[in-house]
N, C-alpha and C. Protein backbone atom coordinates (compact mmCIF):
# COMPACT_ATOMS: atom_id res chain seq x y z
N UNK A 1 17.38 -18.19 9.60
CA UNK A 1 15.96 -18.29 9.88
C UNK A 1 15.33 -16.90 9.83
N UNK A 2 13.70 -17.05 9.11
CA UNK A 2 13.87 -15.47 8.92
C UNK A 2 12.63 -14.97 10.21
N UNK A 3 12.66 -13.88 10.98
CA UNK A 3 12.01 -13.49 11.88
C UNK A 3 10.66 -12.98 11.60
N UNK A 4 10.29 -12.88 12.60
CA UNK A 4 8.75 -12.54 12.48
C UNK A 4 8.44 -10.91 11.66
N UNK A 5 9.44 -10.21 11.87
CA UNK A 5 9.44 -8.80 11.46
C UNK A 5 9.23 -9.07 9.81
N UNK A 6 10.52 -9.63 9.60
CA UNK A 6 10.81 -9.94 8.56
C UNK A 6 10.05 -10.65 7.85
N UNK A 7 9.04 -11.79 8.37
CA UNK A 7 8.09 -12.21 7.48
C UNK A 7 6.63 -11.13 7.53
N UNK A 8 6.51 -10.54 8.35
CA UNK A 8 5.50 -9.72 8.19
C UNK A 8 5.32 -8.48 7.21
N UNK A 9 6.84 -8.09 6.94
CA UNK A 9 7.37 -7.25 5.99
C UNK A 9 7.31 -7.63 5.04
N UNK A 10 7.60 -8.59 4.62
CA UNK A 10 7.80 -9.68 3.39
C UNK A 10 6.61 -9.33 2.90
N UNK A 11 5.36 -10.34 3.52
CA UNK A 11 3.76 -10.18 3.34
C UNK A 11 3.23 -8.73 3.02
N UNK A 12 3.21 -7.78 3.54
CA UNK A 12 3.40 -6.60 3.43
C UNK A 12 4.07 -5.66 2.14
N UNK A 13 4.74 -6.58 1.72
CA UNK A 13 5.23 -6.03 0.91
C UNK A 13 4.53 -6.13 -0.36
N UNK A 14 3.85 -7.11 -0.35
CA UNK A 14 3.02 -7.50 -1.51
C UNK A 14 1.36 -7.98 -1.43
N UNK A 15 1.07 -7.43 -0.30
CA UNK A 15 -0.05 -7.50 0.20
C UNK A 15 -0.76 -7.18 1.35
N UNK A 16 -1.37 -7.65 2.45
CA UNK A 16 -2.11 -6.60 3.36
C UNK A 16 -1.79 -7.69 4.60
N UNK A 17 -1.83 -8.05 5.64
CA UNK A 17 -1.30 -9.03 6.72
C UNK A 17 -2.35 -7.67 8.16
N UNK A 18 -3.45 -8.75 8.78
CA UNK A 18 -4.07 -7.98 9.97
C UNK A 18 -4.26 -8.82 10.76
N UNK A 19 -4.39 -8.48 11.91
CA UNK A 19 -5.29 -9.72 12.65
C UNK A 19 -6.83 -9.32 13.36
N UNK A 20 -7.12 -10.36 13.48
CA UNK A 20 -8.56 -9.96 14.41
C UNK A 20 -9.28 -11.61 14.54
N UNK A 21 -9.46 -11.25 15.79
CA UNK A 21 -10.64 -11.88 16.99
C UNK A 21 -9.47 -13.67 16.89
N UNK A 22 -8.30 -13.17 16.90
CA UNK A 22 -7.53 -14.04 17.21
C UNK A 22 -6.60 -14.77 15.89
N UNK A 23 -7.07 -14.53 14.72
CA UNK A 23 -7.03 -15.09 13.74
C UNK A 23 -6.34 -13.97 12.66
N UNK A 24 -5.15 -14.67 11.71
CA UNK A 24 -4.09 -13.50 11.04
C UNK A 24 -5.36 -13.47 9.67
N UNK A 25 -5.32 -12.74 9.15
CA UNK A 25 -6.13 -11.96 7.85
C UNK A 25 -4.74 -11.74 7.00
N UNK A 26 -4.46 -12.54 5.68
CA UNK A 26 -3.79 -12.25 4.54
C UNK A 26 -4.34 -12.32 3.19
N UNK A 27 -3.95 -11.25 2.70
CA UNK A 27 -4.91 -11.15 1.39
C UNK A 27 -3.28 -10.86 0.37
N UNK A 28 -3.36 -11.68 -0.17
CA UNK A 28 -2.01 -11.76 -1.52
C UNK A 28 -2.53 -11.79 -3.16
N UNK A 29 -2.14 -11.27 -3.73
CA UNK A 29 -2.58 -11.63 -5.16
C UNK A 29 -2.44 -13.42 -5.60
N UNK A 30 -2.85 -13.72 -5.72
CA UNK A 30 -3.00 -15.36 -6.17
C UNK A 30 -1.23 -15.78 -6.70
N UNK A 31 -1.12 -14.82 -7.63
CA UNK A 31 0.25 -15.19 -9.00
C UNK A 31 1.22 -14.89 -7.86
N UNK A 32 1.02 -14.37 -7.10
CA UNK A 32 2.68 -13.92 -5.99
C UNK A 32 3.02 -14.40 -4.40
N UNK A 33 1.64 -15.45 -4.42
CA UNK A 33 1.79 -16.09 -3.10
C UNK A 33 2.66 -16.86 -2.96
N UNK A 34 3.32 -17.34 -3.91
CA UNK A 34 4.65 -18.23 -4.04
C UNK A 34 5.85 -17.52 -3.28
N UNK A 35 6.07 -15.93 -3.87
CA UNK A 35 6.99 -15.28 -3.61
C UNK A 35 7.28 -15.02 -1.83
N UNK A 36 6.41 -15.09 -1.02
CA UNK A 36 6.38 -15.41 0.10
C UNK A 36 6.03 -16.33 0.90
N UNK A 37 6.02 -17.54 0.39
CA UNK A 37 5.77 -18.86 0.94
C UNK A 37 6.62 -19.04 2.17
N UNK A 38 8.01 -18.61 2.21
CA UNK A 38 8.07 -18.96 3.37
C UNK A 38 8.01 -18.30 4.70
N UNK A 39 7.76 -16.66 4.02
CA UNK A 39 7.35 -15.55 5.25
C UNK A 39 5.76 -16.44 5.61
N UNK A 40 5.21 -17.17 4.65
CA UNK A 40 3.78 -17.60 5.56
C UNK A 40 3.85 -18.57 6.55
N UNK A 41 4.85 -19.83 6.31
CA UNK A 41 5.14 -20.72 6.98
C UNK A 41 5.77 -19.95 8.49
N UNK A 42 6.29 -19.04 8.50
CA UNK A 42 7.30 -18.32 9.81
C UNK A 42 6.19 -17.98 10.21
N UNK A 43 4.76 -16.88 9.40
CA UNK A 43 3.60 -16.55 10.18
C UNK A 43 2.82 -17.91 11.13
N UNK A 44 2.88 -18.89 10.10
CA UNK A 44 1.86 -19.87 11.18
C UNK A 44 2.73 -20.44 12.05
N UNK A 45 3.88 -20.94 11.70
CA UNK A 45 4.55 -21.96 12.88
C UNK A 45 4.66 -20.78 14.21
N UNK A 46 4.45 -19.73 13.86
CA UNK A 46 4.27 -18.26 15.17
C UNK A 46 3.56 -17.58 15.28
N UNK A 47 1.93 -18.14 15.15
CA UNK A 47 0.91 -17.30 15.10
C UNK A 47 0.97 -16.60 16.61
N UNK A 48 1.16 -16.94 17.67
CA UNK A 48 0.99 -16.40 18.78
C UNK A 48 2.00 -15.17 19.12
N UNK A 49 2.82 -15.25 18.35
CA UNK A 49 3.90 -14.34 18.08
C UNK A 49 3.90 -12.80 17.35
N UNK A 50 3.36 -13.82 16.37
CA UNK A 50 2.24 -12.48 15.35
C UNK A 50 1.22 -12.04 15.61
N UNK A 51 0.72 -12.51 16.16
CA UNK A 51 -0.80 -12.26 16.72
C UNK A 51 -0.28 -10.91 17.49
N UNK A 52 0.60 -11.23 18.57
CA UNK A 52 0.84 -10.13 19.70
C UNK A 52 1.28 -8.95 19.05
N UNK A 53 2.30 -9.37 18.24
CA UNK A 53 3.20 -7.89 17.14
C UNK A 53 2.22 -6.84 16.48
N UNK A 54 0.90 -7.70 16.30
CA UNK A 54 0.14 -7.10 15.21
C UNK A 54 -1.15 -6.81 16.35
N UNK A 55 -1.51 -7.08 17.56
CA UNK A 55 -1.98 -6.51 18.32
C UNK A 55 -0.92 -5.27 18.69
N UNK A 56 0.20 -5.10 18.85
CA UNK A 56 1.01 -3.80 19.76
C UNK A 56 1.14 -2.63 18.33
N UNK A 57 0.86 -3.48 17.01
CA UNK A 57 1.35 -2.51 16.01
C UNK A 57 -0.24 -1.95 15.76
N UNK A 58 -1.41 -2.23 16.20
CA UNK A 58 -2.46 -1.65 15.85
C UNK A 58 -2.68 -0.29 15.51
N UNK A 59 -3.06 0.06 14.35
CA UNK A 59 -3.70 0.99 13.18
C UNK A 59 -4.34 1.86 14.50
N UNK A 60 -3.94 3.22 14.56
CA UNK A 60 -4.55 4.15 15.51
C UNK A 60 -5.94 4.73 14.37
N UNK A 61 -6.34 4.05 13.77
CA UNK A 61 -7.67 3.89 13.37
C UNK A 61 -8.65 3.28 14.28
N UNK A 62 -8.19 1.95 14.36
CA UNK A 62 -9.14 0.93 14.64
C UNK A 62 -10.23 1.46 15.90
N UNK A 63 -11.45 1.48 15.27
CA UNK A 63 -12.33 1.53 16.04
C UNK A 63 -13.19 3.05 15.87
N UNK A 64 -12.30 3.52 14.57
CA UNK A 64 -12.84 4.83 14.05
C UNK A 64 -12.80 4.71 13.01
N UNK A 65 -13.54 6.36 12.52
CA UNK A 65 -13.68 6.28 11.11
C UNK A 65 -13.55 7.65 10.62
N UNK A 66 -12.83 8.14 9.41
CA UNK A 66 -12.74 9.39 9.29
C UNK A 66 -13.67 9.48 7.87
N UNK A 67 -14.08 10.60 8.08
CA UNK A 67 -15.12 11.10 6.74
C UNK A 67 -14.34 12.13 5.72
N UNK A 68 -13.80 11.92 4.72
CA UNK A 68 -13.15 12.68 3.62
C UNK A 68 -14.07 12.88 3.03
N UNK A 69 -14.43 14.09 2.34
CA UNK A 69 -15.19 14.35 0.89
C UNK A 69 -14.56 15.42 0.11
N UNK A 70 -14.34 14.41 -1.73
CA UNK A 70 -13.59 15.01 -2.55
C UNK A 70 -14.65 15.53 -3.24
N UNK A 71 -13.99 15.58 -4.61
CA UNK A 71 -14.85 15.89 -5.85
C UNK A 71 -16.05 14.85 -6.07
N UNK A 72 -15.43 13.49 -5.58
CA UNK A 72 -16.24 12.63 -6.40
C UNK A 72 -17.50 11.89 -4.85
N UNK A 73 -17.43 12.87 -3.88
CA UNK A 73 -18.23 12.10 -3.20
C UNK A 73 -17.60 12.02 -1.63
N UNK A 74 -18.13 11.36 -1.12
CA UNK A 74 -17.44 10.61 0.51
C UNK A 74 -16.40 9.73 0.42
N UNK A 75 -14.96 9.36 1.41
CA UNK A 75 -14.08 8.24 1.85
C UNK A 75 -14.47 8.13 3.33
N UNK A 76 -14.25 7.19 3.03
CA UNK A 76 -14.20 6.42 4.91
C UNK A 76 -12.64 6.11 5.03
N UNK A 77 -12.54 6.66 5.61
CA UNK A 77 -11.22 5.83 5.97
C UNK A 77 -11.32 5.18 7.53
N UNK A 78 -10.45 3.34 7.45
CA UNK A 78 -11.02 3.03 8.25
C UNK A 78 -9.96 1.85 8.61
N UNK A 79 -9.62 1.39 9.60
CA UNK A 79 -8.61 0.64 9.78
C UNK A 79 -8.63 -0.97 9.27
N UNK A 80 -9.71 -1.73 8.86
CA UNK A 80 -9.71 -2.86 8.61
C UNK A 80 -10.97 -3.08 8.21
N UNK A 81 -11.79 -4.29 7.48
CA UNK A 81 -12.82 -4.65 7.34
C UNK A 81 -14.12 -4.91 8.02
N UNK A 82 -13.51 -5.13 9.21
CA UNK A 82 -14.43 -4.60 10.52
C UNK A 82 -15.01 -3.88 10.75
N UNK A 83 -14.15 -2.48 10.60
CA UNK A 83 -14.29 -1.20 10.46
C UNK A 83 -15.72 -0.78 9.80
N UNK A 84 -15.09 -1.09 8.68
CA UNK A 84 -15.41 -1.09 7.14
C UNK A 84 -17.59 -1.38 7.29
N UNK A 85 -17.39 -2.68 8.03
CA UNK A 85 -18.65 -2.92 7.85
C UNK A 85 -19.51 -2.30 8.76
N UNK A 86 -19.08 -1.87 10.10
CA UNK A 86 -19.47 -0.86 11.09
C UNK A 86 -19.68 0.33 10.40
N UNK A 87 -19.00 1.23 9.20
CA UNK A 87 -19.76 2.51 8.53
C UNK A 87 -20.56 2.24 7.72
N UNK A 88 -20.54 1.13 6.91
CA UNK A 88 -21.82 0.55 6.43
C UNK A 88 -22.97 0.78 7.35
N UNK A 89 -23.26 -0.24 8.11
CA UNK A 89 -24.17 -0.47 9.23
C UNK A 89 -24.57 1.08 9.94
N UNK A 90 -23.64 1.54 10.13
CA UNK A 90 -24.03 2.62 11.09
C UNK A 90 -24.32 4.20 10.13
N UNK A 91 -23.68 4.31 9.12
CA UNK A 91 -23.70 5.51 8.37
C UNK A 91 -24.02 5.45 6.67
N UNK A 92 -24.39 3.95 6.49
CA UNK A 92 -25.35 3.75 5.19
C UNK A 92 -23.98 4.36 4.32
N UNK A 93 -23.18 3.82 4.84
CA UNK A 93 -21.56 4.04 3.50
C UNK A 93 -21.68 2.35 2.40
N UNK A 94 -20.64 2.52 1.65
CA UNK A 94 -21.09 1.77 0.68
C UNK A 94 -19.39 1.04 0.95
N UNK A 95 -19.09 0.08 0.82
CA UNK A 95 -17.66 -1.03 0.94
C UNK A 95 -16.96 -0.01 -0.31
N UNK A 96 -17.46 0.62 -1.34
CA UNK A 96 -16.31 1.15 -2.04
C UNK A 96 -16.37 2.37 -1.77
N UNK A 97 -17.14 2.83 -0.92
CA UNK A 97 -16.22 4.15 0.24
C UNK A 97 -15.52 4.14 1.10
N UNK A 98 -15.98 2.87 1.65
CA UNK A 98 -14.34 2.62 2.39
C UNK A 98 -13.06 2.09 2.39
N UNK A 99 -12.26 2.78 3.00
CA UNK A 99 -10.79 2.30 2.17
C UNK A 99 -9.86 2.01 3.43
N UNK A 100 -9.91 0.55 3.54
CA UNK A 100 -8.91 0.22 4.68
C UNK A 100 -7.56 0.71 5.12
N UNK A 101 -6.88 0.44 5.88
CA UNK A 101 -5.56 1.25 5.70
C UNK A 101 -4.49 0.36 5.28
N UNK A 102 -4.98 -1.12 4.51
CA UNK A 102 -4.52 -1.80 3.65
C UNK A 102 -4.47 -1.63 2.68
N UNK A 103 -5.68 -1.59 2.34
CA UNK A 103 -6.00 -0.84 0.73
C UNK A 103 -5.49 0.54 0.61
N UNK A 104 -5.71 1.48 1.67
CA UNK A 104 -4.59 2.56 1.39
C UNK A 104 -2.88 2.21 1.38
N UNK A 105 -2.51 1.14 1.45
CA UNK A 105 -1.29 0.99 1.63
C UNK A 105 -0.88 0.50 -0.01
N UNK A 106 -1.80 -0.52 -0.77
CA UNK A 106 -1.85 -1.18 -1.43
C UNK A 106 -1.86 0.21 -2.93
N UNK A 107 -2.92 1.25 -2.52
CA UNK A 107 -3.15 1.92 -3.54
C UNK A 107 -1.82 3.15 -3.60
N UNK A 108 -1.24 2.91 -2.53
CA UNK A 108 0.01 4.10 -2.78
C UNK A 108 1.22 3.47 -3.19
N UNK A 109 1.20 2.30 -3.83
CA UNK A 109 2.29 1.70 -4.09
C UNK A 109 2.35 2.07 -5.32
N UNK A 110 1.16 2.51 -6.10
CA UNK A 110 1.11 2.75 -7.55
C UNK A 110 1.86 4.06 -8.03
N UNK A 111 2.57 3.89 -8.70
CA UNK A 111 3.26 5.33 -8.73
C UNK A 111 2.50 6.36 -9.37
N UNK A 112 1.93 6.43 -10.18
CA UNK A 112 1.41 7.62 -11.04
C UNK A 112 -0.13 7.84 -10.03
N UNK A 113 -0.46 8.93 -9.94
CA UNK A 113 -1.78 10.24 -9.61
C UNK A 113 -2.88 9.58 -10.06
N UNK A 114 -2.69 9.53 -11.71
CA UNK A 114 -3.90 9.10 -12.46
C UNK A 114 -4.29 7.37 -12.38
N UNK A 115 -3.45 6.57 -12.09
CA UNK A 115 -3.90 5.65 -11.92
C UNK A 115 -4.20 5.41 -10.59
N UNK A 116 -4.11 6.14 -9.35
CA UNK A 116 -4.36 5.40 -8.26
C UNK A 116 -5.55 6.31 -8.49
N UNK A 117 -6.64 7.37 -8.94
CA UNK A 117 -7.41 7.66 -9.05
C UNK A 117 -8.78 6.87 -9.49
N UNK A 118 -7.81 6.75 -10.82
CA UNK A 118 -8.59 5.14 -11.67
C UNK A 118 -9.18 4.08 -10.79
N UNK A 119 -8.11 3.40 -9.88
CA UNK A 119 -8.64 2.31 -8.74
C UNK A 119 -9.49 2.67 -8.23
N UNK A 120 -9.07 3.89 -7.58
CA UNK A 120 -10.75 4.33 -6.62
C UNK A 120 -11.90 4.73 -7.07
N UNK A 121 -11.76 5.04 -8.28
CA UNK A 121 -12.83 5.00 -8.91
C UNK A 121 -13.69 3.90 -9.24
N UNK A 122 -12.73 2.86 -9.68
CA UNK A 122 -13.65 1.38 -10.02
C UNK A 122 -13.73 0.77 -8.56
N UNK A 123 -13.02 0.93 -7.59
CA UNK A 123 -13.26 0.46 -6.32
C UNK A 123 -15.22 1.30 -5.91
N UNK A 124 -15.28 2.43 -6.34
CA UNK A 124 -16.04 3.12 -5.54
C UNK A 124 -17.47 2.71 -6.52
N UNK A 125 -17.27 2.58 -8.04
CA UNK A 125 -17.76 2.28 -8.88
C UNK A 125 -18.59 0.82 -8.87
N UNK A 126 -17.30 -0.23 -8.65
CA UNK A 126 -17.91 -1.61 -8.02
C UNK A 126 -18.10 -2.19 -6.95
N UNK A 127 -18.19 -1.13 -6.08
CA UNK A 127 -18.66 -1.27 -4.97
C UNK A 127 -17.65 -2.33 -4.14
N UNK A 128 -16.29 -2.10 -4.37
CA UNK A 128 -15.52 -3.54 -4.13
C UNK A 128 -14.30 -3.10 -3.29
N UNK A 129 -12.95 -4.19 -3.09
CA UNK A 129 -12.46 -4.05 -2.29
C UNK A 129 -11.07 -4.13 -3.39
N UNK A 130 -9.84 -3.69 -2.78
CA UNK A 130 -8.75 -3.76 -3.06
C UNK A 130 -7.86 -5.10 -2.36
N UNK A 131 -7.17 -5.75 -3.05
CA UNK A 131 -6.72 -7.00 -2.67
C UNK A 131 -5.47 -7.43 -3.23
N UNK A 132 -4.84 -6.50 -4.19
CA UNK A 132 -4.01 -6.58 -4.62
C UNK A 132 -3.58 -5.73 -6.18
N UNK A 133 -2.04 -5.88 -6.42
CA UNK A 133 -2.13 -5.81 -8.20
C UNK A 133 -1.32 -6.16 -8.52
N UNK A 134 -0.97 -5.97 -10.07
CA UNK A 134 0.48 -6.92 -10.34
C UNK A 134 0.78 -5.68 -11.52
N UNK A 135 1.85 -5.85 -11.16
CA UNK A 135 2.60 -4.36 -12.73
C UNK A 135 2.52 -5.14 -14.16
N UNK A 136 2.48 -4.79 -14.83
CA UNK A 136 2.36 -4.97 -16.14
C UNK A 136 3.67 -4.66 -16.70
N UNK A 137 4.96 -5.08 -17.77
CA UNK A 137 5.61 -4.30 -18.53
C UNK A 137 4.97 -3.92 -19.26
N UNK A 138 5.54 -2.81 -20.12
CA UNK A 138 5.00 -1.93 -21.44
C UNK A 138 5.43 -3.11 -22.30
């Protein structure tokens, strides 16, 4: 039977797993939700389980916001979508300045410099969110 760690890792591994206002937040690429079907089933039959893990593992973000500025402008960095919409609201930031610490998790999986640049660029470009990706072979 596989444990809660272990399905949260799983999820994680291929996507972003949060909680808030009681309720788990998973964002998977569509084509690879299969691949963890049953880390999701272990999440719900133990939401109260997960719920707590992922309350004690909370992002020493949450509830802040840090201001980066590169070449190309402002980052928010910011612990979750919550976050996210609080520097909106409060500091007239734009959703593709901010970069969850999902989406930062999501964008360092990419191995090469120039392409995780690329993302943030069309992230910052389309004003949008990160949610996933899938590798391509050559």
């Amino acid at each position: 039977m596989m444990t809660v760690d272990q399905a949260i890792a799983d999820v994680r591994r291929i996507g972003t797993l949060s909680a808030d206002a009681g309720r788990l937040n998973v964002h998977l690429p569509r084509a690879r939700a299969a691949e963890v079907a049953d880390a999701l089933e272990v999440l719900r039959a133990r939401k109260p389980e997960v719920l707590k893990k992922l309350r004690t593992d909370a992002p020493p973000l949450k509830g802040r916001a840090v201001e980066l500025w590169c070449r190309d402008g402002r980052i928010w960095l910011v612990a979750d979508e919550a976050d996210a919409q609080e520097v909106i609201r409060r500091f007239e930031g734009t959703r593709g300045e901010c970069v969850t610490t999902g989406e930062l998790e999501l964008i360092g999986r990419i191995h090469d410099q120039a392409s995780r640049d690329e993302v943030l660029a069309f992230k910052r470009e389309l004003n949008g969110t990160v949610d996933g990706y899938r590798r391509e072979s050559a």
